[in-house]
Protein backbone atom coordinates (compact mmCIF):
# COMPACT_ATOMS: atom_id res chain seq x y z
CA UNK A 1 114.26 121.25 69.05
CA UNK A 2 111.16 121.86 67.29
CA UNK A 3 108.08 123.47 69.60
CA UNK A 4 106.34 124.93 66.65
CA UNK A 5 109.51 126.40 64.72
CA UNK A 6 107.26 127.65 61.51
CA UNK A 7 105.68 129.86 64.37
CA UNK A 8 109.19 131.39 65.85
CA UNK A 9 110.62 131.86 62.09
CA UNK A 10 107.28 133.57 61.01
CA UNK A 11 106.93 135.71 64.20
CA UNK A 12 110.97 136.74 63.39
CA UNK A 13 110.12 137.21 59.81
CA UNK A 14 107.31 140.37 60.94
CA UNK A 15 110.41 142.03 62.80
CA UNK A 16 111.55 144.94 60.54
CA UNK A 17 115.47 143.91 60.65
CA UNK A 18 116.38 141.19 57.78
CA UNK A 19 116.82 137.85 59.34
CA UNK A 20 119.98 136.19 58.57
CA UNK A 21 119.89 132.32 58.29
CA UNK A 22 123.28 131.16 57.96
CA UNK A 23 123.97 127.98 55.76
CA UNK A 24 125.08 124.58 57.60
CA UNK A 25 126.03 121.21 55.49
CA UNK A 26 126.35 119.86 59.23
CA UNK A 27 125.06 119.71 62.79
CA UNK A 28 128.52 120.74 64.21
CA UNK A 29 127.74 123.76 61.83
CA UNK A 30 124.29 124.54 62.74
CA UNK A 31 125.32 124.25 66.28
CA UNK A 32 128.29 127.17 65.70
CA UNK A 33 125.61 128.98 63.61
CA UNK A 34 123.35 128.98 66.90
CA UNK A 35 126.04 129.53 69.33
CA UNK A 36 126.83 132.79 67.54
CA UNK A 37 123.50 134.28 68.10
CA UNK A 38 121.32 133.79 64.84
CA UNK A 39 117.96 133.28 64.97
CA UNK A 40 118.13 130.75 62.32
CA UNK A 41 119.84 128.47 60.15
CA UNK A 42 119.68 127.35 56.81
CA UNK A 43 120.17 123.77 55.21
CA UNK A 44 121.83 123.79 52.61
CA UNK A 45 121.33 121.50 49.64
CA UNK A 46 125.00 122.35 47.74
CA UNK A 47 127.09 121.52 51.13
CA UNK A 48 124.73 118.45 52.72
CA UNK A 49 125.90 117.20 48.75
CA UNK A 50 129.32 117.82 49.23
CA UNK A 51 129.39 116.38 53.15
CA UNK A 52 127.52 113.39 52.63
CA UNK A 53 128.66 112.21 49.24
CA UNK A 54 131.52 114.48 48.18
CA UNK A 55 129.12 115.30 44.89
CA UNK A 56 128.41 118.16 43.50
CA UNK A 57 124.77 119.76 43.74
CA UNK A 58 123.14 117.67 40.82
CA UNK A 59 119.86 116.22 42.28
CA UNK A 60 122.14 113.08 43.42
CA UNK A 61 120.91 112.84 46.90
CA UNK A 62 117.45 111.44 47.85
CA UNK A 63 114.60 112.35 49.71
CA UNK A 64 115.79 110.16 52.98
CA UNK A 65 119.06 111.08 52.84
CA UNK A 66 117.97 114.78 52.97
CA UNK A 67 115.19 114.24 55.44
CA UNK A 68 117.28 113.03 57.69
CA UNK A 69 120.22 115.72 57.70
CA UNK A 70 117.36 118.05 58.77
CA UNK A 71 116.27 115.92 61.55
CA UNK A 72 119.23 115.69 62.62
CA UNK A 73 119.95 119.46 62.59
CA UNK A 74 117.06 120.41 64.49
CA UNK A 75 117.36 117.80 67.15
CA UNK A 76 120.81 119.78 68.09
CA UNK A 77 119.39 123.45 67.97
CA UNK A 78 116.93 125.44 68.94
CA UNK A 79 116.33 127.93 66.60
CA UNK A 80 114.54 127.61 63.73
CA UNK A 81 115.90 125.24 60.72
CA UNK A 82 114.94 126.02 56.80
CA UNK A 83 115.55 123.48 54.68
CA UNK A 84 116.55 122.85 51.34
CA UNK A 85 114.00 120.22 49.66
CA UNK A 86 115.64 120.79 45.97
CA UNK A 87 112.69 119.80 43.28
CA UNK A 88 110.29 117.94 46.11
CA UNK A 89 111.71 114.78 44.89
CA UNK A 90 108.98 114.45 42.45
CA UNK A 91 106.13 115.45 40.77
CA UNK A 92 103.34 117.22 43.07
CA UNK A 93 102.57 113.75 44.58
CA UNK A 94 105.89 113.13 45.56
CA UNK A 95 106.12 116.90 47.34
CA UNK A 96 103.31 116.20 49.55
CA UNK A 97 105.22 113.24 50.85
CA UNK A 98 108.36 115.29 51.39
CA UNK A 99 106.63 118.18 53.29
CA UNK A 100 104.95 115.70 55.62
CA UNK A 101 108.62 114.26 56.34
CA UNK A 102 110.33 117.37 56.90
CA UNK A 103 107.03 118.64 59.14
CA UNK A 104 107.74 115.84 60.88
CA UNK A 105 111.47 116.06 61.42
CA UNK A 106 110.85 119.66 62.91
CA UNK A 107 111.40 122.12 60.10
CA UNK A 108 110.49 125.23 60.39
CA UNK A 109 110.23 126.18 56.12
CA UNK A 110 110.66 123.76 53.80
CA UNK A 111 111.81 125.11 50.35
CA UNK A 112 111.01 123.77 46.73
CA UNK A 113 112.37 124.78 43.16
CA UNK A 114 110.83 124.99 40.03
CA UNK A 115 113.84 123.04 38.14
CA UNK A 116 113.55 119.97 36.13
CA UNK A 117 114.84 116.94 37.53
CA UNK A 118 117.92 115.95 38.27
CA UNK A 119 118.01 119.92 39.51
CA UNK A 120 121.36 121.72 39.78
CA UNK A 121 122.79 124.61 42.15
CA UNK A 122 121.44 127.97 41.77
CA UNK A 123 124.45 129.36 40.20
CA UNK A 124 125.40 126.89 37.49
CA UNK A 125 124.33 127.36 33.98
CA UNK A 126 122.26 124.49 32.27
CA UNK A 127 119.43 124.96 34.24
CA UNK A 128 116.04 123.82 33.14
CA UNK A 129 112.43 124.90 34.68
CA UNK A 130 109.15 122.83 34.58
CA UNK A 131 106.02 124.31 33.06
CA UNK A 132 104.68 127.21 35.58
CA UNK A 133 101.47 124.80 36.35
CA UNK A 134 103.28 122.40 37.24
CA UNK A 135 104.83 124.19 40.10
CA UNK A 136 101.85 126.03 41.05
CA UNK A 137 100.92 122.26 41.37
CA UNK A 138 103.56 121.55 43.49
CA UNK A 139 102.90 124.16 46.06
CA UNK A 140 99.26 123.63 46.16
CA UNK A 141 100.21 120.00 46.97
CA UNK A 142 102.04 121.24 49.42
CA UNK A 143 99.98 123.43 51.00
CA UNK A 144 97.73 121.11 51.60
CA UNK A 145 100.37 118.35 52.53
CA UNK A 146 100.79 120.31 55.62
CA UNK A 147 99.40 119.22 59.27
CA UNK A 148 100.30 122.89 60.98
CA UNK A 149 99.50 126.16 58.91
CA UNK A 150 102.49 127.46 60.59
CA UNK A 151 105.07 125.32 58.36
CA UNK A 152 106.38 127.34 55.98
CA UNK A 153 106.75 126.60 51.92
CA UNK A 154 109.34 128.38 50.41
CA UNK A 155 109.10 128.77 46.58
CA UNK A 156 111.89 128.96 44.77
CA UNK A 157 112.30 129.65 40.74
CA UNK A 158 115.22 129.54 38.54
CA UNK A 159 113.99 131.07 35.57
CA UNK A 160 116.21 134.24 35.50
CA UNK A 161 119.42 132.65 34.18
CA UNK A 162 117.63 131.23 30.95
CA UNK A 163 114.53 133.84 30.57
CA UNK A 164 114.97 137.04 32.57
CA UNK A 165 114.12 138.66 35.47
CA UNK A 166 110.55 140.12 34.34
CA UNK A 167 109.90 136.11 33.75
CA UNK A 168 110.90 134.78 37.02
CA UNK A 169 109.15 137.36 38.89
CA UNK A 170 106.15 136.54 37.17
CA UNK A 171 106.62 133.34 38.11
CA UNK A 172 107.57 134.43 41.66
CA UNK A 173 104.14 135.95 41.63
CA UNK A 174 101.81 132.98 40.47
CA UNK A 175 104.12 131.20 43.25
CA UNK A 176 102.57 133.71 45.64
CA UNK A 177 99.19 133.31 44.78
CA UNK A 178 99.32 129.84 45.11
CA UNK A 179 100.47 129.55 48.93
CA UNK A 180 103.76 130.03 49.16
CA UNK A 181 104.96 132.11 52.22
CA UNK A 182 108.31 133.00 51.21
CA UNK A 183 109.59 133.79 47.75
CA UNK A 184 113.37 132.77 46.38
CA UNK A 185 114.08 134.47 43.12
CA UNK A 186 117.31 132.66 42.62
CA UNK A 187 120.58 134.08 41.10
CA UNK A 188 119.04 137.89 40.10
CA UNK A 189 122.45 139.92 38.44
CA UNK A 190 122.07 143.56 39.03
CA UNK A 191 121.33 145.50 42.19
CA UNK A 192 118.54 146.86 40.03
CA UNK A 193 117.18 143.51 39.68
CA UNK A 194 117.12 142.69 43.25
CA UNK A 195 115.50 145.77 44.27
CA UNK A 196 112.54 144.73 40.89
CA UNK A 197 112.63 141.73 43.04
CA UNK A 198 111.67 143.43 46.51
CA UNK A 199 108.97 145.77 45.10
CA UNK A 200 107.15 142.81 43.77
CA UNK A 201 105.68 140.85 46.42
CA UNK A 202 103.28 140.89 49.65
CA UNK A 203 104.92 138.31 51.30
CA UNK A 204 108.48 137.41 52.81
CA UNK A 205 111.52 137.61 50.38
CA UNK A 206 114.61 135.82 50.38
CA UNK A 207 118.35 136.61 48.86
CA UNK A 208 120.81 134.33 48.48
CA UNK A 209 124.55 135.21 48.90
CA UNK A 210 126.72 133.25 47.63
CA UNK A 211 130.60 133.89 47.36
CA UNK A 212 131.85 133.70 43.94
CA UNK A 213 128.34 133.20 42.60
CA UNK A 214 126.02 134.75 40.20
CA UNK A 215 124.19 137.86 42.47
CA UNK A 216 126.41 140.78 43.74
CA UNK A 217 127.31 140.17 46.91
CA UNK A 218 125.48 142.56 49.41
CA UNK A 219 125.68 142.56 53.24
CA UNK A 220 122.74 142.34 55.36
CA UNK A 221 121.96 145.86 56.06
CA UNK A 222 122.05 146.53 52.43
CA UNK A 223 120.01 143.77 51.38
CA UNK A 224 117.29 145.43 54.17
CA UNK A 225 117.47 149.11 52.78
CA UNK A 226 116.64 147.60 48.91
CA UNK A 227 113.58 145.38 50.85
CA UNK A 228 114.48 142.03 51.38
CA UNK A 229 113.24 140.45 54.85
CA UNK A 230 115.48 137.46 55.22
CA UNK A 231 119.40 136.34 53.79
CA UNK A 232 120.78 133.23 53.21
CA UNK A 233 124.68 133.08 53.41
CA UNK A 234 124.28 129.27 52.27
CA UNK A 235 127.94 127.67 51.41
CA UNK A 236 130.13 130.35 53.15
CA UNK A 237 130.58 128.48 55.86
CA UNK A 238 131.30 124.96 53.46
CA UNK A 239 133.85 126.98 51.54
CA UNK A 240 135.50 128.31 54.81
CA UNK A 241 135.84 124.48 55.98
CA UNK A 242 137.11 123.14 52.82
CA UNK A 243 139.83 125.55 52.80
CA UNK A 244 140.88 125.38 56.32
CA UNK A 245 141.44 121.25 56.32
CA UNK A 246 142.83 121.81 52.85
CA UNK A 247 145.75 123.93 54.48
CA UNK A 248 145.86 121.89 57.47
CA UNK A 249 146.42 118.77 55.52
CA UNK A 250 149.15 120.42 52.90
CA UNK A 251 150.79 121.25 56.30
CA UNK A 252 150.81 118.06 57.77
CA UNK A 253 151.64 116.47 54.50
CA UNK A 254 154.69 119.01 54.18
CA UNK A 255 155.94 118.89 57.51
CA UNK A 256 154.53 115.58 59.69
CA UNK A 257 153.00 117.99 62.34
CA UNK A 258 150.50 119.89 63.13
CA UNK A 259 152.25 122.02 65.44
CA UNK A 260 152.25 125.39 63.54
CA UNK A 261 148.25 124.99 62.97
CA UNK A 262 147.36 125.11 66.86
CA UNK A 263 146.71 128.66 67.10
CA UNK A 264 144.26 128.09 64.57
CA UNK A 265 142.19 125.03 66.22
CA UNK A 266 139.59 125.30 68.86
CA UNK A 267 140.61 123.69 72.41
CA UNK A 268 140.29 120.33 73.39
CA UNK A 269 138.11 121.62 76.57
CA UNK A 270 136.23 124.18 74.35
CA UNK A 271 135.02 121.87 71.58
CA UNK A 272 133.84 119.66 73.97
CA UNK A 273 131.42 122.33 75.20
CA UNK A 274 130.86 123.31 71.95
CA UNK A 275 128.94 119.05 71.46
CA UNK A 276 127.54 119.66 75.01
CA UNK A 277 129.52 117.26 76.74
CA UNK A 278 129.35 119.24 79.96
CA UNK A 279 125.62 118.57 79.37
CA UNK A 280 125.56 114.98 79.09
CA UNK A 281 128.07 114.39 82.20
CA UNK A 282 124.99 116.50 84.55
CA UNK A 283 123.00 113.92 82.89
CA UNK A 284 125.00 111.08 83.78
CA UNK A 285 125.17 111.93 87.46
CA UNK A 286 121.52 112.46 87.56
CA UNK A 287 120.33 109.07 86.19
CA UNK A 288 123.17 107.29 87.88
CA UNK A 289 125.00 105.37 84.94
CA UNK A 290 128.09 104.18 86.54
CA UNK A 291 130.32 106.70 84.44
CA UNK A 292 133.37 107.88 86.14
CA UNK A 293 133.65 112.08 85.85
């Protein structure tokens, strides 16, 4: 569902309580994510990788394949979807045609990086940055890419790891002046950073929590009190999943059941509400299609 999304996500953004935009490598995630009560989710770039390829975060998936993980996403929720859009699959050119694709499949905030290409994950080392023109570049491409004002850029940099934090919030600041709504300084160390972080900008900040990962690992009402407005929990969810089939299979490969795992499964009946099936049956009686109930 789309109905102006930048719109909701920037009217929830001027609420004083941090929004927290859960990650989701799926739709059957995003769809948990909204069930739960958040007012938004978050795709992420790391676990749409790992779903769709079984790759690491390396820059190997492409613009379509992206693209259309988002559409799909927010054609099964209706709160707002951000979206990972890694490099903008290009030069500033190339960006413009990836924020007119992910306008168009509904997103609410699209967000760029300021990594070379083929980009990496946040929180591995090797990472390499583009010149800071050419990513003011970028967003001023697209800025003006953009049909609806109300479509969010996110800009991202990486240049902590490799230069400091001084560095990449200078960079976080030219970022700002050139258009971007939201600022991602990715992978900051210290509390001390991330509150260097918060004092820095006019507009919308983002943190991103990741388990295991670079940035201490701060819950949501402490991420508020040091300033941020809005939290990404971006692979938790991934992680969680990998681990639970993981022991699921080890089971079923020990034992040849998967008898002792029930407890820890969702219901036949209750997963099929969960995909709206209950939904689609009103749906069949209405238009008449023959289907026996």
């Amino acid at each position: 569902m789309e109905s102006n999304a930048g719109l909701r996500l920037k009217n929830r953004l001027k609420k004083q309580e941090i929004l927290i935009a859960p990650g989701a490598h799926d739709v059957l995630t995003a769809r948990i994510i909204e069930l739960t009560g958040f007012d938004a989710v978050y795709m992420t770039g790391y676990g749409t990788s790992a779903s769709i390829i079984g790759q690491p975060d390396v820059g190997l998936l492409t613009q379509t394949e992206m693209v259309q993980r988002a559409l799909n996403i927010v054609e099964s929720v209706k709160i707002p979807v951000i979206a990972d859009g890694d490099d903008g699959f290009g030069n500033a050119i190339n960006v413009q045609r990836t924020v007119r694709l992910y306008e168009r499949a509904g997103v609410a905030c699209l967000q760029i990086e300021d990594q070379v290409s083929p980009k990496k994950c946040g929180h591995m080392l090797g990472r390499e940055i583009i010149p800071p023109q050419e990513m003011i570049g970028k967003i001023h491409a697209a800025v003006d890419a953009r049909n609806n004002t109300d479509f969010m850029i996110m800009a991202r940099t990486d240049a902590r790891t490799q230069y400091g934090i001084d560095y990449a919030i200078e960079r976080g600041k030219a970022y700002e002046e050139a258009g971007a709504d939201i600022i991602f300084i990715e992978s900051p160390e210290s509390i001390h950073e991330m509150k260097k972080i918060t004092s820095s900008f006019d507009v919308p900040v983002l943190a991103n929590m990741i388990e295991h990962g670079r940035t201490p690992l701060m819950d949501a009402p402490a991420l508020e009190k040091i300033g941020y407005d809005l939290v990404i929990f971006c692979v938790s969810s991934t992680f969680v999943a990998a681990k639970s089939i993981h022991e699921l299979m080890k089971t079923l490969k020990n034992e040849g059941t998967t008898a002792g795992c029930v407890k820890d499964m969702i219901t036949f009946e209750d997963f099929n509400k969960l995909i709206g099936l209950p939904e689609i049956r009103i749906q069949e009686r209405k238009y008449f299609t023959g289907r026996s109930f």
